[in-house]
Each structure stands twice: as structure tokens, then as C-alpha cells.
Protein backbone atom coordinates (compact mmCIF):
# COMPACT_ATOMS: atom_id res chain seq x y z
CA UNK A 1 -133.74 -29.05 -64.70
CA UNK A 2 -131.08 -27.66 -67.42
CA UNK A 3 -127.44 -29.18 -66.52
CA UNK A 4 -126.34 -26.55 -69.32
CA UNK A 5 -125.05 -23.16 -68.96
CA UNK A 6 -126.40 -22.51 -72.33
CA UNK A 7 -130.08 -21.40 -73.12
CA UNK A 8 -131.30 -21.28 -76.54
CA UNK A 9 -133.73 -18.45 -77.39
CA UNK A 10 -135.77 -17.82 -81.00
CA UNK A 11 -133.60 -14.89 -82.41
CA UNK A 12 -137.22 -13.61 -83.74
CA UNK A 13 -139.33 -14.31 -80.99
CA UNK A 14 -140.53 -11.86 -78.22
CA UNK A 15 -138.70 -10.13 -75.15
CA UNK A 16 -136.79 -12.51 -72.75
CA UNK A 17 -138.32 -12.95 -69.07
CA UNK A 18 -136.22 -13.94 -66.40
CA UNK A 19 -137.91 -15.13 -63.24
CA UNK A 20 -136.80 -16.32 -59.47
CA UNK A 21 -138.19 -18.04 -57.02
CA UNK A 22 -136.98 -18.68 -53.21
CA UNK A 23 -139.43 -21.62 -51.03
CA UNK A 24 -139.67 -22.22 -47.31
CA UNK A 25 -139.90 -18.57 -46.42
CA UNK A 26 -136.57 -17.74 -47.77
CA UNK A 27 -135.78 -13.90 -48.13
CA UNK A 28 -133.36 -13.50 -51.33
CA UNK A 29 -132.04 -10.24 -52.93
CA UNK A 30 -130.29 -11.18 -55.97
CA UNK A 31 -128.11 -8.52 -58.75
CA UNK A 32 -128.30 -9.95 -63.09
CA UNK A 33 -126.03 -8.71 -65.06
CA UNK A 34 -126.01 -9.26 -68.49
CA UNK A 35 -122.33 -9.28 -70.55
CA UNK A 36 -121.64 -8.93 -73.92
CA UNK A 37 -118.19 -10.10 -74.93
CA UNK A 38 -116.37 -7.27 -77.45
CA UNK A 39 -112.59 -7.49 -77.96
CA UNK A 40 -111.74 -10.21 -75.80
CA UNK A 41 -113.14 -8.22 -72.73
CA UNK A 42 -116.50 -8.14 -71.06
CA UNK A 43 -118.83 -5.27 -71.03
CA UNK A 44 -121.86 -5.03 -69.01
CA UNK A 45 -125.28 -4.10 -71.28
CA UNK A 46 -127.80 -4.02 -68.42
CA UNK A 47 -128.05 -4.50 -64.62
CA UNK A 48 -131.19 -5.70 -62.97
CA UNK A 49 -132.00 -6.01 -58.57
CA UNK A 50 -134.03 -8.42 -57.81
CA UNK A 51 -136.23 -9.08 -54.33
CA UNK A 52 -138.29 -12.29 -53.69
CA UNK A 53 -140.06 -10.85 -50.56
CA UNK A 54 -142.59 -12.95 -49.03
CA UNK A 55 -144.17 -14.37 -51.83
CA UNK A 56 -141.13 -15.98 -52.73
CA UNK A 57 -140.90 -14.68 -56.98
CA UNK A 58 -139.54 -11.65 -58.18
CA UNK A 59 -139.20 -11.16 -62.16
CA UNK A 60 -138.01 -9.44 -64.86
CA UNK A 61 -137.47 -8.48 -68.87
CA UNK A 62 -134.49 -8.27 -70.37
CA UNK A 63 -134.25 -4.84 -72.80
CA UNK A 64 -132.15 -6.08 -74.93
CA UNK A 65 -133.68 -7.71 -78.31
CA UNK A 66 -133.18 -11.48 -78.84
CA UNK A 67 -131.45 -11.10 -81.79
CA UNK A 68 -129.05 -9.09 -80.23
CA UNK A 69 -127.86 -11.32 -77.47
CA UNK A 70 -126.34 -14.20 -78.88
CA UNK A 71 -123.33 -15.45 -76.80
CA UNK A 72 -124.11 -13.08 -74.20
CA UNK A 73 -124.34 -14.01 -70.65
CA UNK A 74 -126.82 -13.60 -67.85
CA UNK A 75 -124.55 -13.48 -64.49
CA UNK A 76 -126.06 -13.38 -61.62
CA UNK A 77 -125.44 -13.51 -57.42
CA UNK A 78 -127.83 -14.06 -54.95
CA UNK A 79 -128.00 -13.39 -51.21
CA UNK A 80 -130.54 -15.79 -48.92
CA UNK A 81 -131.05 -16.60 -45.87
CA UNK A 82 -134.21 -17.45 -43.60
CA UNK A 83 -137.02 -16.12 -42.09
CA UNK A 84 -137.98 -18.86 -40.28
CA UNK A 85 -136.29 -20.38 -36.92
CA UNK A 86 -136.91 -24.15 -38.18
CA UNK A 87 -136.20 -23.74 -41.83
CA UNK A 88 -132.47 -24.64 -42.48
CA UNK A 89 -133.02 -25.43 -46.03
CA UNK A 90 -134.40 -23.52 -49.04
CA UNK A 91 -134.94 -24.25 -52.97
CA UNK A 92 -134.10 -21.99 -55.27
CA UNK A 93 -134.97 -22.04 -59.18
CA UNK A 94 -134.06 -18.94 -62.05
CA UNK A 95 -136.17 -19.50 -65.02
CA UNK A 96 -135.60 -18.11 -68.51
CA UNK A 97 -138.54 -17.49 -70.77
CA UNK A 98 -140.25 -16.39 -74.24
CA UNK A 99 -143.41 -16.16 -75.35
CA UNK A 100 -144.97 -18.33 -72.58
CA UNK A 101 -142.48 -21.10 -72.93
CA UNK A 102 -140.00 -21.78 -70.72
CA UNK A 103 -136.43 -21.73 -72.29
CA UNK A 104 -133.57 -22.55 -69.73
CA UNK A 105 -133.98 -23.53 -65.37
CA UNK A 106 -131.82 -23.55 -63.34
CA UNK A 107 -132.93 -25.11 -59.72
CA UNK A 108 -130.90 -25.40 -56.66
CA UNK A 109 -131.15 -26.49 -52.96
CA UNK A 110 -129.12 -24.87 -50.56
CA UNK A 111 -129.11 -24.53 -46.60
CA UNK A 112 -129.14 -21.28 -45.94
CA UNK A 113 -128.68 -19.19 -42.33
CA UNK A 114 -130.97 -17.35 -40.17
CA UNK A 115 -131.95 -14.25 -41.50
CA UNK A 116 -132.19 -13.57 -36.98
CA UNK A 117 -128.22 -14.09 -36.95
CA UNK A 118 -127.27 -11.39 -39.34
CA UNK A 119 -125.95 -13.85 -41.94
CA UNK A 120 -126.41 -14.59 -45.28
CA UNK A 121 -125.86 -17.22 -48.39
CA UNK A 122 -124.09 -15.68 -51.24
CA UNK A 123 -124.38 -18.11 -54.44
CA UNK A 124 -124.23 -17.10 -58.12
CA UNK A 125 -123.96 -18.25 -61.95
CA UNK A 126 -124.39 -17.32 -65.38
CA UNK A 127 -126.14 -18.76 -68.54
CA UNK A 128 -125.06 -18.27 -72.13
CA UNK A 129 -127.67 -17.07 -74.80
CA UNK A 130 -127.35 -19.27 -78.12
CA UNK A 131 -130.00 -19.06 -81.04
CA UNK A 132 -132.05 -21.80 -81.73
CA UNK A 133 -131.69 -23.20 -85.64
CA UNK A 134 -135.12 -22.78 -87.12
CA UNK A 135 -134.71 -24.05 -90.15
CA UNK A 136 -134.76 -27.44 -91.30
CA UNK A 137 -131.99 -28.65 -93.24
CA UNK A 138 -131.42 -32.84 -93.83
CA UNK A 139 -128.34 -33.69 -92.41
CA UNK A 140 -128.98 -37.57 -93.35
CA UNK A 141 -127.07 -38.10 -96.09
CA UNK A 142 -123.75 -35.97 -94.61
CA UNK A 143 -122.10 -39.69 -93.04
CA UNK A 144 -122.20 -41.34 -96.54
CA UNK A 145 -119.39 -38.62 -98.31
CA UNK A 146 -117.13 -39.16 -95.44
CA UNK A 147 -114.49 -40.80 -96.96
């Protein structure tokens, strides 16, 4: 489980996936957003809906290219609540991937209401996109010219 807001992604590597999940027969709707900071003000780049439904995982790709995301975030708010009378409680994880590894998670438990009761759970965060350094520089010696 990340305790970072920050996610680092391969600048090169392939399209970003962005996955949900809701347990315990949980219904979730949940809006992404992802921002791209210009001139000290936030503009939105793309806007996706997502629905866990009763198989409890909803996904989807981001369109914009790695490379092009750095510092960007990935905002998001979801709605829960449950389906079922005895379930009070419901786990909740948003997982960030690239070619088939997993980058960044972010889990949660929450207690949610009854879906019966007309209410809902309304929770959100974000994660910031940073490139990972591929190459390999020695940093060994840097200590020793300190002085």
C-alpha cells in the first residue's frame, strides 16, 4: 500500500491503466480527472466516469502519453454505499499501472451507508505523476567533496 501521493511512471513505457475496485457488494460510481498545472493554475486534460457494478472493478487508460504527464495529477471522487443490509463496511483500492506492473495503490477501508436509505459515501484524492530515473549514474563518491 503506497503512503505517497506520488507515482512514478517510465516516461517511455506504454499507456497508463488506472483500475478500481469496491469489496463486500459495494456499489461505487467514481469521476478522474486528470490536471496539468500551466501558469500557476490548473487545467483539466481528460475526464473519465467510472462504475464498479457488481463485479466490484471498473478500469481505464489514460490518453495522454507518459512522457507527457509529468507532475500532473490524477484527482479523483468516489461515491459508495451498500447493497447489502449486513455489510456496513467496504474496501476500496485505485491501482495505477504500465506494462503489466503495478506502479502506485492506493487502498482504503471505509463504512459506507445503505445503498436502501438513499445515502451515499463521498471520498476522494489525487496522485502526482513523477518519472522514474532510468539511468544509472554513481552517486558514491558525491559525500567525499563536501567540504
Amino acid at each position: 500500500m503506497s503512503k505517497s501521493n506520488y507515482c512514478l511512471i517510465d516516461p517511455a513505457g506504454g499507456s497508463l491503466k488506472v483500475r478500481v475496485t469496491a469489496n463486500n457488494g459495494i456499489r461505487s460510481g467514481s469521476i478522474f480527472v486528470l490536471w496539468e498545472l500551466q501558469n500557476g493554475k490548473w487545467e483539466k486534460k481528460e475526464k473519465f466516469n467510472v462504475i464498479t457494478g457488481d463485479d466490484g472493478v471498473d478500469e481505464f487508460i489514460l490518453l495522454e502519453k507518459p512522457e507527457e504527464i509529468e507532475n500532473d495529477s490524477l484527482a479523483w471522487s468516489i461515491n459508495a454505499c451498500s447493497s447489502i443490509t449486513n455489510v456496513l463496511r467496504g474496501e476500496f483500492s485505485i491501482t495505477v499501472m504500465q506494462d503489466g506492473k503495478n506502479r502506485w495503490t492506493k487502498q482504503s477501508s471505509r463504512l459506507v451507508p445503505k445503498c436502501s436509505d438513499g445515502k451515499q459515501l463521498k471520498f476522494g484524492n489525487h496522485v502526482i505523476f513523477k518519472h522514474l530515473i532510468t539511468d544509472n549514474f554513481s552517486t558514491s563518491d558525491l559525500w567525499k567533496d563536501t567540504e
